[in-house]
Protein backbone atom coordinates (compact mmCIF):
# COMPACT_ATOMS: atom_id res chain seq x y z
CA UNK A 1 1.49 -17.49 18.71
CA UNK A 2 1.71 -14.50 16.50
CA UNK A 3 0.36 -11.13 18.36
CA UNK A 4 -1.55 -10.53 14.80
CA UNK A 5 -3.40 -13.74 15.42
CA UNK A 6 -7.22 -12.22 14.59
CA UNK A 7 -6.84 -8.99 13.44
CA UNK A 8 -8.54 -7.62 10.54
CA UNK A 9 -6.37 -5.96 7.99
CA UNK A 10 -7.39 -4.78 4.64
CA UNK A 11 -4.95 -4.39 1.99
CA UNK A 12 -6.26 -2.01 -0.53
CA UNK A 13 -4.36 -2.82 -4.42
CA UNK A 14 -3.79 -6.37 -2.68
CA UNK A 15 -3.94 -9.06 -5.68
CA UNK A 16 -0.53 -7.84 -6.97
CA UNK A 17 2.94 -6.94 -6.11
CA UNK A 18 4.09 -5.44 -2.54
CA UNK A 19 0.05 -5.54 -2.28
CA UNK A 20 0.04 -8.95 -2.51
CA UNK A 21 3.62 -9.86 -0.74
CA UNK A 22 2.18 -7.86 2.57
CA UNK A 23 -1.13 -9.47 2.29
CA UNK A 24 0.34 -12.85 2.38
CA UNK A 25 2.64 -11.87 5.04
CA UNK A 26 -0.94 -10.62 7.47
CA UNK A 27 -2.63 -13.50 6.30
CA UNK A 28 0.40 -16.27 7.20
CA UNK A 29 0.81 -14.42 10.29
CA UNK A 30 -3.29 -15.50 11.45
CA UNK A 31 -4.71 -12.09 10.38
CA UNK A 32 -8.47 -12.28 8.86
CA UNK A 33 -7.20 -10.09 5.48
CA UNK A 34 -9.21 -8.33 3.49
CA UNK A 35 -7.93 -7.34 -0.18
CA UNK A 36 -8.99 -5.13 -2.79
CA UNK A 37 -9.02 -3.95 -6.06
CA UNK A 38 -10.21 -3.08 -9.39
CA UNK A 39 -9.62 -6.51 -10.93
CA UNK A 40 -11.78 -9.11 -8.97
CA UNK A 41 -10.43 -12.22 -10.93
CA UNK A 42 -6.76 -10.86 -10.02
CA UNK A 43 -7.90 -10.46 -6.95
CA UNK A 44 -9.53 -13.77 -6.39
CA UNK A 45 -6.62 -15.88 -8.25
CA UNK A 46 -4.14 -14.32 -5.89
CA UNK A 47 -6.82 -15.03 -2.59
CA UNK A 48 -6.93 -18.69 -3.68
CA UNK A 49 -3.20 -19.21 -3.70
CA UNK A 50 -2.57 -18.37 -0.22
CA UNK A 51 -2.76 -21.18 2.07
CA UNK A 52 -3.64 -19.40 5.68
CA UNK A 53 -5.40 -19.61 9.40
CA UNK A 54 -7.96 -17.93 7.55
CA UNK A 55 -9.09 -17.41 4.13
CA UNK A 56 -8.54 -14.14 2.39
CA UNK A 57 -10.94 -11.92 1.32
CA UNK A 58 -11.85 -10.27 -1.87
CA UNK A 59 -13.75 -7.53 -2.32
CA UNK A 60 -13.58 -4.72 -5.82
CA UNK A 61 -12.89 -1.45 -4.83
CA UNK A 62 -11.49 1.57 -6.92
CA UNK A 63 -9.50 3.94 -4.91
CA UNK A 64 -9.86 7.11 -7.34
CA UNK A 65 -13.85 6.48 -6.71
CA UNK A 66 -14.37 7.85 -2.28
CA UNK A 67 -17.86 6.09 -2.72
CA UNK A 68 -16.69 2.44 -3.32
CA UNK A 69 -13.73 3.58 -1.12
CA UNK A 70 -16.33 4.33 1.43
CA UNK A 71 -18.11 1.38 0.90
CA UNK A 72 -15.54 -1.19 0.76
CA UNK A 73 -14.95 -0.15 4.90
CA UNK A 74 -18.48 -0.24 5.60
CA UNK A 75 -18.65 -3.72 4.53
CA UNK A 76 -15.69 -4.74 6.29
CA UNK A 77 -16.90 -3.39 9.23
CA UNK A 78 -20.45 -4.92 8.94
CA UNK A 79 -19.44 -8.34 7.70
CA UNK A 80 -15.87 -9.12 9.64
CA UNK A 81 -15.53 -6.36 12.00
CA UNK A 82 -13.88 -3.20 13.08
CA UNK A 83 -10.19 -2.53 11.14
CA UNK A 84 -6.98 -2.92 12.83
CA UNK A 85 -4.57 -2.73 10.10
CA UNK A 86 -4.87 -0.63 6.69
CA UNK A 87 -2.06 -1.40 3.73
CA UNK A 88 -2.74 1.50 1.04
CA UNK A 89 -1.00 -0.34 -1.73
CA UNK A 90 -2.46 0.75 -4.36
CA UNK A 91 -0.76 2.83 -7.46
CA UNK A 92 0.43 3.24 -11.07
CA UNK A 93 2.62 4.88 -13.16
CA UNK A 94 2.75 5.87 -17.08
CA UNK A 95 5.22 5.03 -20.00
CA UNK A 96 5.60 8.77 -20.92
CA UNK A 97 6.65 9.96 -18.11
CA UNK A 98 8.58 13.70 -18.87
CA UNK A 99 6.82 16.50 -18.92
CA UNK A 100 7.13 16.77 -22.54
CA UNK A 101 5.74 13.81 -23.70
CA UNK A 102 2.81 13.34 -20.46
CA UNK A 103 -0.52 14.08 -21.46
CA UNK A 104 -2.75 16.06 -19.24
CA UNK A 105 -5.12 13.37 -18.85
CA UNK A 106 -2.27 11.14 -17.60
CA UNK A 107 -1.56 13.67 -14.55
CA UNK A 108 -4.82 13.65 -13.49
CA UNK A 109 -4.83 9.77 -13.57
CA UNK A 110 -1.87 9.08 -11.95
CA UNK A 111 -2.90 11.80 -9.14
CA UNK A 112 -6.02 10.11 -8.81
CA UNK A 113 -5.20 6.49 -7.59
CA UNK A 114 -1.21 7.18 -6.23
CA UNK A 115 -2.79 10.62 -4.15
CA UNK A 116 -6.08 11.12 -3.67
CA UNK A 117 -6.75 7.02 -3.34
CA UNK A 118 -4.32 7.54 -0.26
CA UNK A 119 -6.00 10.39 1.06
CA UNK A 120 -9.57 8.38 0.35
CA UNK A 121 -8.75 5.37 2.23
CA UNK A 122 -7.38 7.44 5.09
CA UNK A 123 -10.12 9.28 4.89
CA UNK A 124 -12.97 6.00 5.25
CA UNK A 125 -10.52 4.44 8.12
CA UNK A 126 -9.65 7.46 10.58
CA UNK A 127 -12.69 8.00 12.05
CA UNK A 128 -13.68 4.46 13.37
CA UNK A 129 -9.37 4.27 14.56
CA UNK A 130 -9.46 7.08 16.18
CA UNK A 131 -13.13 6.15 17.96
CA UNK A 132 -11.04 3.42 19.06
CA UNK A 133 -7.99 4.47 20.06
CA UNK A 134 -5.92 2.01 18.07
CA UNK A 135 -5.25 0.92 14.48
CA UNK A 136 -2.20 1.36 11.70
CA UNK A 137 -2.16 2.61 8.36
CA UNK A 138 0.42 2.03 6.26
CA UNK A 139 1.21 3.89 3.19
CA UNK A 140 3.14 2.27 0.37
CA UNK A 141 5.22 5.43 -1.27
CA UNK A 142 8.34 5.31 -2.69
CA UNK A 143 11.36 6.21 -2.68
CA UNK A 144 10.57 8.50 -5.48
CA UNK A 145 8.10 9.97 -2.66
CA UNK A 146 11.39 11.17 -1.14
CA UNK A 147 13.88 11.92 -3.92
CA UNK A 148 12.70 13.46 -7.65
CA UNK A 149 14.06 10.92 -9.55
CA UNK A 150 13.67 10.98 -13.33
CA UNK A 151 13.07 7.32 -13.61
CA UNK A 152 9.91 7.74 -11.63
CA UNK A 153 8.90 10.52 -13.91
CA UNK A 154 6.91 13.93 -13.37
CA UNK A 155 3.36 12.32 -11.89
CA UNK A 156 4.28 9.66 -10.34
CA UNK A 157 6.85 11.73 -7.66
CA UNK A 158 4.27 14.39 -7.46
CA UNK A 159 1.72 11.65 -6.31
CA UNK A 160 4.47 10.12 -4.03
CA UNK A 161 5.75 13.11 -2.40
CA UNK A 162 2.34 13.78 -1.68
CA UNK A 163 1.22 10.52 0.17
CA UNK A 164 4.24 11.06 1.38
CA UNK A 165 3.32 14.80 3.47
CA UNK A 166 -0.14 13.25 3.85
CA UNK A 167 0.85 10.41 5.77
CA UNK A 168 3.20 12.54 7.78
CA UNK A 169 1.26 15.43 8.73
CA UNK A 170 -2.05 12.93 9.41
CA UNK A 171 0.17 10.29 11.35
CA UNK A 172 1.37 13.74 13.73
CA UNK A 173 -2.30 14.96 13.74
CA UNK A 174 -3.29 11.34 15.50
CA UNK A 175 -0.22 10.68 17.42
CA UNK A 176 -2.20 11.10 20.81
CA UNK A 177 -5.06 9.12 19.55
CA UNK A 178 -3.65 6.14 19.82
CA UNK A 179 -3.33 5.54 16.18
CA UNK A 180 -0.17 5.28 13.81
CA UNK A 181 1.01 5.46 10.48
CA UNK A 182 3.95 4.45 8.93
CA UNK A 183 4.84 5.55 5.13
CA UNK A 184 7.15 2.87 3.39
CA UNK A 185 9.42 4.30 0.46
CA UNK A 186 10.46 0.90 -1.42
CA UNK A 187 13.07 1.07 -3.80
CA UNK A 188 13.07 -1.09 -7.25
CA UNK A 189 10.52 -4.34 -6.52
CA UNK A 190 9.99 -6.97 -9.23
CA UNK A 191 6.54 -5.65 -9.74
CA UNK A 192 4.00 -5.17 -12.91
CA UNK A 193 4.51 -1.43 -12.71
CA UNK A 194 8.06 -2.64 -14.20
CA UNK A 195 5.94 -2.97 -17.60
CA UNK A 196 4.91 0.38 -17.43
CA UNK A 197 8.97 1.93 -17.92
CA UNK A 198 9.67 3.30 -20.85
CA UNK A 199 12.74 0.82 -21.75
CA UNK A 200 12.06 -2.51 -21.37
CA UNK A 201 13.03 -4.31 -17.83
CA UNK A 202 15.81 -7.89 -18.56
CA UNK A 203 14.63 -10.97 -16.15
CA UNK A 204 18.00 -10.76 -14.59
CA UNK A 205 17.69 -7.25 -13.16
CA UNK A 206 13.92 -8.55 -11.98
CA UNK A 207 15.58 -11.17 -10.28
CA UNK A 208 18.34 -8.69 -8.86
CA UNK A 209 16.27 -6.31 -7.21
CA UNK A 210 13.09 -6.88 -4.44
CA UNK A 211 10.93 -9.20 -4.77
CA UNK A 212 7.07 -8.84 -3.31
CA UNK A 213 7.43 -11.21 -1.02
CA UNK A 214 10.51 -8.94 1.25
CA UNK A 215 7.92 -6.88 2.35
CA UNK A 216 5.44 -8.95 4.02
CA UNK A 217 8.14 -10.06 6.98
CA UNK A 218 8.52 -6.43 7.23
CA UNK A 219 5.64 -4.94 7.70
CA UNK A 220 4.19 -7.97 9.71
CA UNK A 221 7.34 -6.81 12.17
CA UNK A 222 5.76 -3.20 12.14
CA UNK A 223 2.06 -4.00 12.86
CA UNK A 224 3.47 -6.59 15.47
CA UNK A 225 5.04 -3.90 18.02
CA UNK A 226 3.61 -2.78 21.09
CA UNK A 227 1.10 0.36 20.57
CA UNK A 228 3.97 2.66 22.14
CA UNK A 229 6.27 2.14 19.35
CA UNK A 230 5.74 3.93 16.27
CA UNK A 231 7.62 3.59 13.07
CA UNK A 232 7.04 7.00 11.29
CA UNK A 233 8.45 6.35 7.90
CA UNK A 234 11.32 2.87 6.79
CA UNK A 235 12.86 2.68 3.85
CA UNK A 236 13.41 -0.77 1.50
CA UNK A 237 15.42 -0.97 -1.80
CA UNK A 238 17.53 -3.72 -3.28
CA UNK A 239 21.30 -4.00 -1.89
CA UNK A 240 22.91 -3.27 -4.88
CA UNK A 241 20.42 0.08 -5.26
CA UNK A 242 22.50 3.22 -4.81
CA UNK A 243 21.22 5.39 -1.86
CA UNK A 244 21.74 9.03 -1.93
């Protein structure tokens, strides 16, 4: 019987991509899973495909917005019960990505859900963990949250690097709390932010690279270790993916 049999985890930007691949993972596994999102139907279409010990969830949440941040937890809390397990999964990314052809507006955007979403949902989900003494958080970067690379573009490593320090310096803040935080830097995933490059994406690299589905296993490993073991930061890219 899986040690995640029970638990409540909510996966914040669950109804697509790794969102949806660690979702499914929790939710196979006998977690009660929570996901959310801007896009209910998304949301709900995804929810309905997953056969599961327990249904999933839906709820609409916006991560740039702390209010329905804030009140996305408070209804978890009130309606399933206290969180064990937090997936901020959320993001996106812009076509123009150089600093010569971003717009201001884009910046701010991109800074809003990839950065400040992160620090939002940490921010709801600390308190009541810490109370507690237990719970995970993990933080979907990237591996551009670890490396400036161009094909990320100017924003989008910004925001990464950043959830990347934020998840570092808040998982050493609660280390004696009894509360952890991992930050996973994927590398290429076969996701819809692929639509948002600048040059289109063939089906056969899609099908070359990671697929959604590669991260559930993983992080249903992560949230299934003893609360002694702590896995600070993991990164997952493709095999054929150079690493530098």
């Amino acid at each position: 019987m899986s040690v995640l049999k029970d638990k409540i985890a909510v996966v914040v930007g669950g109804g697509t991509g790794i969102g949806a691949g660690i979702a499914r993972g929790f939710a196979e596994a006998g977690c009660r899973v929570v996901i959310a999102g801007r896009r209910i139907e998304t949301l709900q279409t995804f929810a309905d495909s997953v056969a599961s010990p327990h249904p999933i969830a839906v709820r609409s949440a916006d991560v740039a917005d702390r209010e329905s941040v804030d009140s996305l937890f408070a209804w978890v809390a009130e309606t399933i019960g206290p969180v064990d397990i937090v997936c901020n999964a959320a993001g996106i990314n812009v076509a123009t990505r150089s600093m010569a052809q971003m717009q201001p507006e884009q910046w701010d955007q991109v800074l809003a859900i990839n950065a400040t979403g992160g620090y939002n949902v940490m921010n709801a989900v600390l308190p009541a963990m810490r109370a507690r003494r237990d719970g995970l958080i993990i933080n979907i970067s990237s591996i551009a949250g670890k490396r400036a690379i161009q094909l990320g573009g100017i924003a989008y490593c910004a925001s990464k690097f950043a959830m990347t320090a934020m998840g570092t310096a808040a998982s050493n803040e609660v280390r004696d709390e009894g509360v952890r935080i991992t930050n996973v830097y994927p590398g290429e995933v076969n996701t819809p932010l692929l639509d948002k490059r600048p040059n289109p994406v063939s089906q056969e690299h899609r099908d070359s690279i990671l697929q959604p589905e590669d991260f559930g296993a993983l992080m249903v490993s992560i949230a299934s270790l003893p609360p002694r073991a702590h896995v600070p930061e993991i990164v997952l890219k493709p095999t054929t993916q150079e690493w530098f």
